[in-house]
PDB file of N, CA and C in Angstrom:
ATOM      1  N   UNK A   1      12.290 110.129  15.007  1.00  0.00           N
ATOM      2  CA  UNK A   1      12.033 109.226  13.898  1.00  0.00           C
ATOM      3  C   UNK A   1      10.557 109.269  13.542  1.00  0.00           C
ATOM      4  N   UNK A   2      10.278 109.044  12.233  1.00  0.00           N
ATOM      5  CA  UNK A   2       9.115 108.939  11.741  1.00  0.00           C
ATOM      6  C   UNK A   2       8.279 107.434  12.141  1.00  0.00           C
ATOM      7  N   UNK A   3       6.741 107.717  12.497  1.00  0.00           N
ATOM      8  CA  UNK A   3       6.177 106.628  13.039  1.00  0.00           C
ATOM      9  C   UNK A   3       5.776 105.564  11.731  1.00  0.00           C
ATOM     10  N   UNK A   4       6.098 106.071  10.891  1.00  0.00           N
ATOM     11  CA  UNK A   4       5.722 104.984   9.301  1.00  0.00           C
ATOM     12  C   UNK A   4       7.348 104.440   9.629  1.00  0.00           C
ATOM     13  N   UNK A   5       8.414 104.964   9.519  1.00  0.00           N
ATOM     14  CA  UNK A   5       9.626 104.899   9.129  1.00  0.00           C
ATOM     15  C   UNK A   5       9.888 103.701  10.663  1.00  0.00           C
ATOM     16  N   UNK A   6       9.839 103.294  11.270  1.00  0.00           N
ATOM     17  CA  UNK A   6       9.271 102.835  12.257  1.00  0.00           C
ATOM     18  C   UNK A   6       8.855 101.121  12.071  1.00  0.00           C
ATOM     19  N   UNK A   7       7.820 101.620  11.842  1.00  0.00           N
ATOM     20  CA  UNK A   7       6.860 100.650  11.387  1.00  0.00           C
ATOM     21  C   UNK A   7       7.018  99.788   9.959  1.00  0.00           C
ATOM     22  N   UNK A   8       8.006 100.219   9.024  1.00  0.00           N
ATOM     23  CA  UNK A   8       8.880  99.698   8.210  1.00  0.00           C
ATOM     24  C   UNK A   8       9.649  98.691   8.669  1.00  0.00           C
ATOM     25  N   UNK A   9      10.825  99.705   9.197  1.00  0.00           N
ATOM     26  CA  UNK A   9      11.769  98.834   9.866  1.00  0.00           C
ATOM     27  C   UNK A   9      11.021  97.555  11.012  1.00  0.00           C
ATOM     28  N   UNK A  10      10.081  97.419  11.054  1.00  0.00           N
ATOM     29  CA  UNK A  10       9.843  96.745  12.185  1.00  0.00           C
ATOM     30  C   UNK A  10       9.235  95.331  10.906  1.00  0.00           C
ATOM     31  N   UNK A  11       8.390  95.788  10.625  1.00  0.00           N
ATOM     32  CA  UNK A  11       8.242  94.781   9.235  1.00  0.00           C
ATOM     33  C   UNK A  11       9.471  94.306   8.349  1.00  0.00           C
ATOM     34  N   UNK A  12      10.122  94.859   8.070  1.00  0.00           N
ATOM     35  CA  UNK A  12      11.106  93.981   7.024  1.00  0.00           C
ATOM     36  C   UNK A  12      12.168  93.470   8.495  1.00  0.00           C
ATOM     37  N   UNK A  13      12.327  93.841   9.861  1.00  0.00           N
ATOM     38  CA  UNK A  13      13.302  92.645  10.554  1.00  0.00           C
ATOM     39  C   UNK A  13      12.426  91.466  10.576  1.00  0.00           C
ATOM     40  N   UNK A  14      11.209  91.899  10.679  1.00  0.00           N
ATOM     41  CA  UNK A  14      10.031  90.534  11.454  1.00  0.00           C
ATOM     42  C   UNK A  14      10.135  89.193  10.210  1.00  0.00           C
ATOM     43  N   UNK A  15      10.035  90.026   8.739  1.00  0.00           N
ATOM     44  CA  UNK A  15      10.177  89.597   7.459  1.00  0.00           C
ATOM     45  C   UNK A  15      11.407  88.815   7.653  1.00  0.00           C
ATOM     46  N   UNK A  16      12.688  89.216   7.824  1.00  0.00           N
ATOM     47  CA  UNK A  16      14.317  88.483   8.027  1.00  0.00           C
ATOM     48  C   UNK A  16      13.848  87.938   8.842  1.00  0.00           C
ATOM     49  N   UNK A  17      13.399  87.660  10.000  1.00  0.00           N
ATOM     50  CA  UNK A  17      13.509  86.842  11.183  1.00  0.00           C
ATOM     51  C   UNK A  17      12.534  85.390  10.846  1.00  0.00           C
ATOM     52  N   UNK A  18      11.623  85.793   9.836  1.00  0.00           N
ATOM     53  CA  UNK A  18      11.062  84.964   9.548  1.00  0.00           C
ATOM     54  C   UNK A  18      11.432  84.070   8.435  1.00  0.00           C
ATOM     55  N   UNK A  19      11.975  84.313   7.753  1.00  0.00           N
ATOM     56  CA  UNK A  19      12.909  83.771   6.318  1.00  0.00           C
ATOM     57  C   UNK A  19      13.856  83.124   7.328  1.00  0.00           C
ATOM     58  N   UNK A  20      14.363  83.682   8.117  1.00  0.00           N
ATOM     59  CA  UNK A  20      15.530  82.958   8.910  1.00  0.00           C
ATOM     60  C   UNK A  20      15.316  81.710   9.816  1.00  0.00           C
ATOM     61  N   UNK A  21      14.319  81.965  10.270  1.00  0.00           N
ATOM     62  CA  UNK A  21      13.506  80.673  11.243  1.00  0.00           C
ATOM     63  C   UNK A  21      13.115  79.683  10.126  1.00  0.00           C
ATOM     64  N   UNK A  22      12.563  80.009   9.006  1.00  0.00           N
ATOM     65  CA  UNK A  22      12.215  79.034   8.153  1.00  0.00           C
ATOM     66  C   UNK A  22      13.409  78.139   7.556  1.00  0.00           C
ATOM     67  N   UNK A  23      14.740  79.128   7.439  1.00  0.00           N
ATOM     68  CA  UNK A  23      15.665  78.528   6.927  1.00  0.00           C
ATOM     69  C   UNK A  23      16.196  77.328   7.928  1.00  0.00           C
ATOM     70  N   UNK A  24      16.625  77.519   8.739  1.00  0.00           N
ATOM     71  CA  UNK A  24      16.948  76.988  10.145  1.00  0.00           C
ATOM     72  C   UNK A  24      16.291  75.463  10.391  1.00  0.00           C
ATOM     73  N   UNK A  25      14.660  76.024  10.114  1.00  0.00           N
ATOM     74  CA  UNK A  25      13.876  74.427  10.481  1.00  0.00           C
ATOM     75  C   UNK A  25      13.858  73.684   9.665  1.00  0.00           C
ATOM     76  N   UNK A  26      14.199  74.108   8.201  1.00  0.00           N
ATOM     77  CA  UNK A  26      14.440  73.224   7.143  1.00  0.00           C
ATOM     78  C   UNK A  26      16.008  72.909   6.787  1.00  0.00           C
ATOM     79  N   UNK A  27      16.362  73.171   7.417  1.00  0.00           N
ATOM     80  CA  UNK A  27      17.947  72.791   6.973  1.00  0.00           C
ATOM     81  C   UNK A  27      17.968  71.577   7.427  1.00  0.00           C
ATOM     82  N   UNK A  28      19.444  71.235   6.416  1.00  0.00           N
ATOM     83  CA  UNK A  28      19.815  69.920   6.858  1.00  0.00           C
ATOM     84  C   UNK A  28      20.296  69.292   8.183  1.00  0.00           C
ATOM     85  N   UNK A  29      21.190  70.334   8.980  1.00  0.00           N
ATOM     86  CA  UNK A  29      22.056  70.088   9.944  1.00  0.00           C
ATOM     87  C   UNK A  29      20.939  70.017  11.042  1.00  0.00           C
ATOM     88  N   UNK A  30      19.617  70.062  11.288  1.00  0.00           N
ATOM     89  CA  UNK A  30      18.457  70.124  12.214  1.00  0.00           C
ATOM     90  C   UNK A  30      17.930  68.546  11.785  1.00  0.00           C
ATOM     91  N   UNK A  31      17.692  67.905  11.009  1.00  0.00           N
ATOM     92  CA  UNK A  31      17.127  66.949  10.846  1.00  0.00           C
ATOM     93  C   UNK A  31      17.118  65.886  11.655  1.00  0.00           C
ATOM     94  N   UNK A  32      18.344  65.875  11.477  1.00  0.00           N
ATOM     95  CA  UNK A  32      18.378  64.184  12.725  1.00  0.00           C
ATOM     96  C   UNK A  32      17.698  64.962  13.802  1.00  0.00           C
ATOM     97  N   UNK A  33      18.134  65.925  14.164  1.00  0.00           N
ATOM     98  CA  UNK A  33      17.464  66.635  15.901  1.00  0.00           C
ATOM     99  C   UNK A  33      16.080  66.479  15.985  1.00  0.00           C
ATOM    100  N   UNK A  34      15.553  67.088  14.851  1.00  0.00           N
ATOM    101  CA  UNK A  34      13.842  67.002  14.432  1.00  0.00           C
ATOM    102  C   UNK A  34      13.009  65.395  14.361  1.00  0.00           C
ATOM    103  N   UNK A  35      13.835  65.012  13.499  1.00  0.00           N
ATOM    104  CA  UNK A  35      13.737  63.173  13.767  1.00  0.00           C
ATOM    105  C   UNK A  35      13.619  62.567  15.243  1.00  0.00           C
ATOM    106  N   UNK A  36      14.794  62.850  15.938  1.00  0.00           N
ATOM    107  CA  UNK A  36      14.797  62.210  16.814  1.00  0.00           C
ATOM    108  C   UNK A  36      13.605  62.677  17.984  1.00  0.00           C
ATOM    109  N   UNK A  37      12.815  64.056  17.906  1.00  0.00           N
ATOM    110  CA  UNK A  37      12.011  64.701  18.570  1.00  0.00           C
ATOM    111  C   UNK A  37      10.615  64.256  18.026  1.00  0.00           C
ATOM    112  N   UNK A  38      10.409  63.964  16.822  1.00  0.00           N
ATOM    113  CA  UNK A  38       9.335  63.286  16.543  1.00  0.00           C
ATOM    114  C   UNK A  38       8.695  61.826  17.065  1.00  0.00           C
ATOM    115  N   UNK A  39      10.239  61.011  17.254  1.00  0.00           N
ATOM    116  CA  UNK A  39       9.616  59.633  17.923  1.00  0.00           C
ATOM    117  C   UNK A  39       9.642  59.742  19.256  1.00  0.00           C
ATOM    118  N   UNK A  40      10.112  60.785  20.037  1.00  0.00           N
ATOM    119  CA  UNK A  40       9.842  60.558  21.261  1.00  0.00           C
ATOM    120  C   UNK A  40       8.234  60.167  21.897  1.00  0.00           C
ATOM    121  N   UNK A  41       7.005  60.497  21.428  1.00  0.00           N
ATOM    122  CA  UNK A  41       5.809  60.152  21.748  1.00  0.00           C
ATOM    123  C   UNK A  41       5.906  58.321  21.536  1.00  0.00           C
ATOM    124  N   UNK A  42       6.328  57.831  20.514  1.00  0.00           N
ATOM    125  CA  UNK A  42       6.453  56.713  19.276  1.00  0.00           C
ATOM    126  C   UNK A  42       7.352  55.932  21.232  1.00  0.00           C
ATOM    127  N   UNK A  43       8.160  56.678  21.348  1.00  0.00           N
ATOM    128  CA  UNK A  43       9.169  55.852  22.243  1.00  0.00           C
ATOM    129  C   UNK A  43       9.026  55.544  23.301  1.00  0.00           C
ATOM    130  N   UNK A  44       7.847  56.510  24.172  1.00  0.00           N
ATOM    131  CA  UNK A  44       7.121  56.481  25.510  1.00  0.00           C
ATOM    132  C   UNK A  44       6.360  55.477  25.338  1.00  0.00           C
ATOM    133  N   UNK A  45       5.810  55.281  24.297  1.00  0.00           N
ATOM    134  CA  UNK A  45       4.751  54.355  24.169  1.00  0.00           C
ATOM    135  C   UNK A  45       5.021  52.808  24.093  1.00  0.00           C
ATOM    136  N   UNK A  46       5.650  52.370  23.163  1.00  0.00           N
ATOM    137  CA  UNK A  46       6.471  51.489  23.081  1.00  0.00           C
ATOM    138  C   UNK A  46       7.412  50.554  25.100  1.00  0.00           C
ATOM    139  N   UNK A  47       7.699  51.755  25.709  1.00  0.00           N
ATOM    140  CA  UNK A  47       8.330  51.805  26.990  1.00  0.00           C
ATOM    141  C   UNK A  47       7.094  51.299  27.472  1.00  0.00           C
ATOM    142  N   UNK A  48       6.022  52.031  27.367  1.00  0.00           N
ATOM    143  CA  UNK A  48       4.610  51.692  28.378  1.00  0.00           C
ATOM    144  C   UNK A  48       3.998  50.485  27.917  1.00  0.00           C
ATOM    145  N   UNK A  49       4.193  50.003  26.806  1.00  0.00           N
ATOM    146  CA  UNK A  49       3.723  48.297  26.165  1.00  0.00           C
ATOM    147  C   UNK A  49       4.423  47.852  26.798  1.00  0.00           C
ATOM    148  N   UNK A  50       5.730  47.444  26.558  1.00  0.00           N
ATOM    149  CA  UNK A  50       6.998  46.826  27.085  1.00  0.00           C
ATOM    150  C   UNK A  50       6.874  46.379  28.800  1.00  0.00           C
ATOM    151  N   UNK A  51       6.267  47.522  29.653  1.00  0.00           N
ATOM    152  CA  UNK A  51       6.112  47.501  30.913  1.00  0.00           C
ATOM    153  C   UNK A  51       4.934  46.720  31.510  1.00  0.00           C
ATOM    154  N   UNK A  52       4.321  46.990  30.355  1.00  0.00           N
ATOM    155  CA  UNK A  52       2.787  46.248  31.077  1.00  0.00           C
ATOM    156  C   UNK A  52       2.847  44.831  30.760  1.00  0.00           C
ATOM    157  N   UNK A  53       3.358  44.556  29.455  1.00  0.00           N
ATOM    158  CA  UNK A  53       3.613  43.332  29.235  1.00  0.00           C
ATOM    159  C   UNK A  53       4.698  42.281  30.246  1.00  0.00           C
ATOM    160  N   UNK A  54       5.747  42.859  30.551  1.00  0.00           N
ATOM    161  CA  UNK A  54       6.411  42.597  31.698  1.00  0.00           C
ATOM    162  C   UNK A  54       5.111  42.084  33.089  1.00  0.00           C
ATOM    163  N   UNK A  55       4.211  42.960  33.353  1.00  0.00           N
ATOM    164  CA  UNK A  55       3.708  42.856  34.898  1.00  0.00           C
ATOM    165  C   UNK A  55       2.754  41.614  34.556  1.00  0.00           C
ATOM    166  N   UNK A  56       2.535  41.036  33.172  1.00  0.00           N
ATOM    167  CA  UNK A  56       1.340  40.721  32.940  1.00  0.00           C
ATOM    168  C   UNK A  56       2.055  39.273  33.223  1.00  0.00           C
ATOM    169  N   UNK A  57       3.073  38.991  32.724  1.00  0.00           N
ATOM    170  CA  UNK A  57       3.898  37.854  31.989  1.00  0.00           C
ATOM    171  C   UNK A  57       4.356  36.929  33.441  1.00  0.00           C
TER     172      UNK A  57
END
């Protein structure tokens, strides 16, 4: 095989793989998943108020 011919093919899968990952993280059926991965910091925190306030009380 040719080393351009190669190096094509290696660019336009990387190109699909990347259109495809983009599609994926923006879809709908990911959202709630993405949602729910965003408040987890939001939810630790909240847990660690909750606790201290408990020891204080």
């Amino acid at each position: 095989m040719n080393p351009s011919l190669i190096h094509s093919l290696t660019t336009v899968i990387s190109f699909v793989l990347f259109i495809g990952i983009c599609w994926w993280a923006y879809s709908s059926h990911t959202k709630s998943r993405f949602d729910e991965a965003a408040r987890i910091p939001f939810d630790d925190e909240e847990a660690d108020i909750a606790a201290s306030d408990a020891n204080k009380g």
